[in-house]
N, C-alpha and C. Protein backbone atom coordinates (compact mmCIF):
# COMPACT_ATOMS: atom_id res chain seq x y z
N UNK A 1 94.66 77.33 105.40
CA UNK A 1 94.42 76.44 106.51
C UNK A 1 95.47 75.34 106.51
N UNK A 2 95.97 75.13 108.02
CA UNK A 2 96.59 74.02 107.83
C UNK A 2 96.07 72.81 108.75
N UNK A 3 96.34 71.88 108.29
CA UNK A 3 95.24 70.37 109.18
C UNK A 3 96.62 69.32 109.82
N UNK A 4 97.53 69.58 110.98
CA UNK A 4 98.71 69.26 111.34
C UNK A 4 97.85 67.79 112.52
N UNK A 5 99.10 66.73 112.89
CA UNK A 5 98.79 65.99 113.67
C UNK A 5 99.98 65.92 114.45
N UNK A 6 100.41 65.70 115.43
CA UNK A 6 102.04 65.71 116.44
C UNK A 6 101.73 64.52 117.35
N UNK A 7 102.13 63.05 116.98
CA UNK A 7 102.39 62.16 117.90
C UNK A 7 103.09 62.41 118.89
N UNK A 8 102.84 61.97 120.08
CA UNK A 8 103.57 62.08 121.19
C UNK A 8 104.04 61.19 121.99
N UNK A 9 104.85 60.37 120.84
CA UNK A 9 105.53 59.07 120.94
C UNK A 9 106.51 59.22 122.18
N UNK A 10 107.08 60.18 122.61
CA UNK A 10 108.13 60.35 123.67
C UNK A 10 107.55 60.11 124.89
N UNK A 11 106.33 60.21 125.04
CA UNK A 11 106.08 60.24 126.63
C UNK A 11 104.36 59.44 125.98
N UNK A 12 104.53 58.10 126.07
CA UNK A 12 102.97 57.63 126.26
C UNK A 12 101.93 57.53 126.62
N UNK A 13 101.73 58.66 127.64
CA UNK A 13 100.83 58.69 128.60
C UNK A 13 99.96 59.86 127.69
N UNK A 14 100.89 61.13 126.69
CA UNK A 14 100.00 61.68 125.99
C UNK A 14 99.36 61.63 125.28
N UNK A 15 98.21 61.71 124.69
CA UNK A 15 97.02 61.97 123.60
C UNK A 15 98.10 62.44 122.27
N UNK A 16 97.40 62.39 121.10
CA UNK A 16 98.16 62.64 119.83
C UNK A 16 97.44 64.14 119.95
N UNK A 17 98.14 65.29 119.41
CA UNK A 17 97.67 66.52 119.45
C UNK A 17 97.47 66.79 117.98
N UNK A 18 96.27 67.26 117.59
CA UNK A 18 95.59 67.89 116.35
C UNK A 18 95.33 69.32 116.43
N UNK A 19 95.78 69.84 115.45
CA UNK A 19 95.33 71.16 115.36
C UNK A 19 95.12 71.38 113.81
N UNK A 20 94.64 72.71 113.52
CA UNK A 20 94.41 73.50 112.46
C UNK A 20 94.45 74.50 112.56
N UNK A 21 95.18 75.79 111.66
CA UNK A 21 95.56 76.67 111.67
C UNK A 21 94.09 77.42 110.46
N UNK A 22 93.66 78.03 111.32
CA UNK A 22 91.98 77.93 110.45
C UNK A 22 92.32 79.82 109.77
N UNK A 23 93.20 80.43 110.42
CA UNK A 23 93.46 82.14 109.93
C UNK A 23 94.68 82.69 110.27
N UNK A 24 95.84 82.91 109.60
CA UNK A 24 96.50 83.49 110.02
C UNK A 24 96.31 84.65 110.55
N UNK A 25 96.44 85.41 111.41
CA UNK A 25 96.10 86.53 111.36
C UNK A 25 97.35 87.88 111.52
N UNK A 26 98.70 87.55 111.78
CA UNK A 26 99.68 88.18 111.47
C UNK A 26 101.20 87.57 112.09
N UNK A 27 101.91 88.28 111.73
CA UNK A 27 103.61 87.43 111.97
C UNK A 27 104.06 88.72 112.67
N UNK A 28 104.46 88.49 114.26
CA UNK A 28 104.83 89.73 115.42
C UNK A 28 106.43 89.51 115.62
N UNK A 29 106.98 88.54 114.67
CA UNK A 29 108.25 88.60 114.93
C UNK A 29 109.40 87.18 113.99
N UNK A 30 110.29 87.80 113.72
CA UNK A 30 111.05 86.03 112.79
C UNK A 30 112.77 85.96 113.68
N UNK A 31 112.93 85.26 114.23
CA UNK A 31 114.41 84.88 114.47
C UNK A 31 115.30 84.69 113.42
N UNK A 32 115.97 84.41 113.47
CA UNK A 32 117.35 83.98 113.00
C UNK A 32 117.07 83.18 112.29
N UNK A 33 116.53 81.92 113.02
CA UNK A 33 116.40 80.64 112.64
C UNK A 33 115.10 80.31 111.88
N UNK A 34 114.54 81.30 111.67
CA UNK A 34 113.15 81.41 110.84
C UNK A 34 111.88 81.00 111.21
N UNK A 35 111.99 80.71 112.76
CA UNK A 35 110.93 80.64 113.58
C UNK A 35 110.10 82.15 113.86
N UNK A 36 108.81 81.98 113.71
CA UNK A 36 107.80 83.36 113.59
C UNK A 36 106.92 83.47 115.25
N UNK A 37 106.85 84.44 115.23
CA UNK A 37 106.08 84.52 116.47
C UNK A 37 104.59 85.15 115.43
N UNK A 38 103.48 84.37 115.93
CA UNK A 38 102.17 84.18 115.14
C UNK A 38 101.12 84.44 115.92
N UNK A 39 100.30 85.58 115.39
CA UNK A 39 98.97 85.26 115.95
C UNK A 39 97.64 84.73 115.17
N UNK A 40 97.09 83.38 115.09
CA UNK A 40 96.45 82.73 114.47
C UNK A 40 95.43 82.74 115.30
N UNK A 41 94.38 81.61 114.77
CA UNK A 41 93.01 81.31 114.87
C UNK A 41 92.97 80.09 114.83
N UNK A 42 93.52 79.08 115.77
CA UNK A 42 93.74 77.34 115.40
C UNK A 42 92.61 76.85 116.43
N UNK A 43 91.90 75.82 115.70
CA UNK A 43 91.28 74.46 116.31
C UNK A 43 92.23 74.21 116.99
N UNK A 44 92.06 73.41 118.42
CA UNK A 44 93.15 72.53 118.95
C UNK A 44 91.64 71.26 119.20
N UNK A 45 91.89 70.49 118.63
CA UNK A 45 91.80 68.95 118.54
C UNK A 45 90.13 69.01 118.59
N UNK A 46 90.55 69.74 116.97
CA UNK A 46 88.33 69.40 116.82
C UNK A 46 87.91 70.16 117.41
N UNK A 47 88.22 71.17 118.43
CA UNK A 47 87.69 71.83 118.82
C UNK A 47 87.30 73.26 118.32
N UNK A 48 86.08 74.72 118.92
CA UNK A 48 85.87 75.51 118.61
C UNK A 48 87.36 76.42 118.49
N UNK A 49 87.51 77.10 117.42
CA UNK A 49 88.65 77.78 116.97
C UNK A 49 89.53 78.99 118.64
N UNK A 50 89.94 79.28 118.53
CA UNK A 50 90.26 80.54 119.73
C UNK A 50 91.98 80.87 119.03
N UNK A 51 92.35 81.85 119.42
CA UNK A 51 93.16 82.78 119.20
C UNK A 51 94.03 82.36 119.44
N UNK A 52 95.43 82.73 118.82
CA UNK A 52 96.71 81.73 119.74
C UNK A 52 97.93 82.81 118.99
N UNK A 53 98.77 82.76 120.23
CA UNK A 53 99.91 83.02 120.40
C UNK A 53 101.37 82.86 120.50
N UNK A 54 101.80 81.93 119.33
CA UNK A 54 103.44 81.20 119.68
C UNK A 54 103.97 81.48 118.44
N UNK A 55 105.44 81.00 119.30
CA UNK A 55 106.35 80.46 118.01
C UNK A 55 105.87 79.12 117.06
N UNK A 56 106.53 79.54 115.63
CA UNK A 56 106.19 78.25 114.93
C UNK A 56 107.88 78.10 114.02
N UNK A 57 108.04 77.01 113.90
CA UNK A 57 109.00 76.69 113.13
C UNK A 57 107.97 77.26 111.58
N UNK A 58 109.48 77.15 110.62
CA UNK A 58 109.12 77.22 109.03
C UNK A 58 107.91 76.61 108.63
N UNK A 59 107.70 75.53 109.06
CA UNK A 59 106.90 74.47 108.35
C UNK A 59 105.63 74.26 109.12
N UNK A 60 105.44 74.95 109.92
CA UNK A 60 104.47 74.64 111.56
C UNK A 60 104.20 73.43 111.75
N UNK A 61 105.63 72.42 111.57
CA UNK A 61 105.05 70.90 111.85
C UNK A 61 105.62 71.11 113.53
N UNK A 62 106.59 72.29 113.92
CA UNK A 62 106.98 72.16 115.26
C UNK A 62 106.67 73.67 115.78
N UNK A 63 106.27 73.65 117.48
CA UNK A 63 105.71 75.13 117.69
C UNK A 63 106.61 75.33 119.37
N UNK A 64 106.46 76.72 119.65
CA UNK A 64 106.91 77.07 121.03
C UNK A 64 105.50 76.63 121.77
N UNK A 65 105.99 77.09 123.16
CA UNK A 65 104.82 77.26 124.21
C UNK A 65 104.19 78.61 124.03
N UNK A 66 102.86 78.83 124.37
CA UNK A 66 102.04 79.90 123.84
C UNK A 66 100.57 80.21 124.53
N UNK A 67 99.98 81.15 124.21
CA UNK A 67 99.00 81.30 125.06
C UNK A 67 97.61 81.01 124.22
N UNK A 68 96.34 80.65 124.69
CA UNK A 68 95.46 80.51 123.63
C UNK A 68 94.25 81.20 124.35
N UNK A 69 93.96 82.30 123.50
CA UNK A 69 92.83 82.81 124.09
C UNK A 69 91.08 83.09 123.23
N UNK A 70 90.36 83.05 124.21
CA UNK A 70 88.94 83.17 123.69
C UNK A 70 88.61 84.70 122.73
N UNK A 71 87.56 84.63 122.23
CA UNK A 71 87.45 85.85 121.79
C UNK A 71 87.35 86.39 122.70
N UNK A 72 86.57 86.45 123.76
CA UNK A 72 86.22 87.48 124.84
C UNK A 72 87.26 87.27 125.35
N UNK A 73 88.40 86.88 125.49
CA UNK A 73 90.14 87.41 126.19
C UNK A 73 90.50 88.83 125.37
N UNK A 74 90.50 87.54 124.07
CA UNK A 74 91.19 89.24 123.25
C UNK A 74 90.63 90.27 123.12
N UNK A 75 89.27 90.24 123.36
CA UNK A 75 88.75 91.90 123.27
C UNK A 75 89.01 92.54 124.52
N UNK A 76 89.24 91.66 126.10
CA UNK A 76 90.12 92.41 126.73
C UNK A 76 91.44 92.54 126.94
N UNK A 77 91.99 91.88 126.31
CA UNK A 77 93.35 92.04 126.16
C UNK A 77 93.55 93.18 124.96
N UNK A 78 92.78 93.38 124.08
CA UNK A 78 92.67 94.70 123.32
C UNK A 78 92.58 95.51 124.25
N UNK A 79 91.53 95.63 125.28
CA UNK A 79 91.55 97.10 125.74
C UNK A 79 92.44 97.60 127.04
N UNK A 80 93.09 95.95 127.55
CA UNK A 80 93.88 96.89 128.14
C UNK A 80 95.18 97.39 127.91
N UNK A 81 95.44 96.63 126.58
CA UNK A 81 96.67 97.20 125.91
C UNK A 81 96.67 98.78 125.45
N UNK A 82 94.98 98.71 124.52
CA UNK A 82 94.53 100.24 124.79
C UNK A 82 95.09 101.12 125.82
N UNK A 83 94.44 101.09 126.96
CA UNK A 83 95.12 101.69 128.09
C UNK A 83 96.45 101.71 128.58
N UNK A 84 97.39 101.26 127.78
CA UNK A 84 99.08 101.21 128.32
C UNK A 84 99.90 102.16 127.39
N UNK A 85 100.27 103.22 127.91
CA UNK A 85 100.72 104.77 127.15
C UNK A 85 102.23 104.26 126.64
N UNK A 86 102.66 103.68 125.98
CA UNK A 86 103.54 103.49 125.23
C UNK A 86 104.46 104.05 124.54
């Protein structure tokens, strides 16, 4: 688990963002630069856990843009990947 905080000193109008990385659940890709494309299980700010999808730097103190989905996403996003003949 990781328990991260990201001030958002650049633009004051934002909230400080909290997360936790509560499961890794696998690494779908590494650049060059050693940034991972991740699918985890993070709290975002105290909140109930949900599924997530981004880049993370080495250290996951910095991340890409990404998608965050419910369990009931990913079990359809399981099946309709199911259905795509590959």
């Amino acid at each position: 688990m990781r328990l991260c905080h990201i001030d958002k000193k650049e633009n004051m109008n934002m909230p400080e963002l909290k997360y936790e990385i509560v499961k890794n659940c696998g690494v779908l890709s590494e650049s060059a630069k050693g940034w991972t494309k991740e699918v985890n299980l993070v709290s975002w700010n105290d909140r109930a856990p949900k599924y997530d999808i981004r880049e993370w730097a080495p250290d996951h103190q910095k991340m890409g843009k990404g998608v965050t989905l419910s369990p009931d996403e990913v079990i359809l996003l399981r099946d309709l990947l199911n259905e795509i003949d590959l």
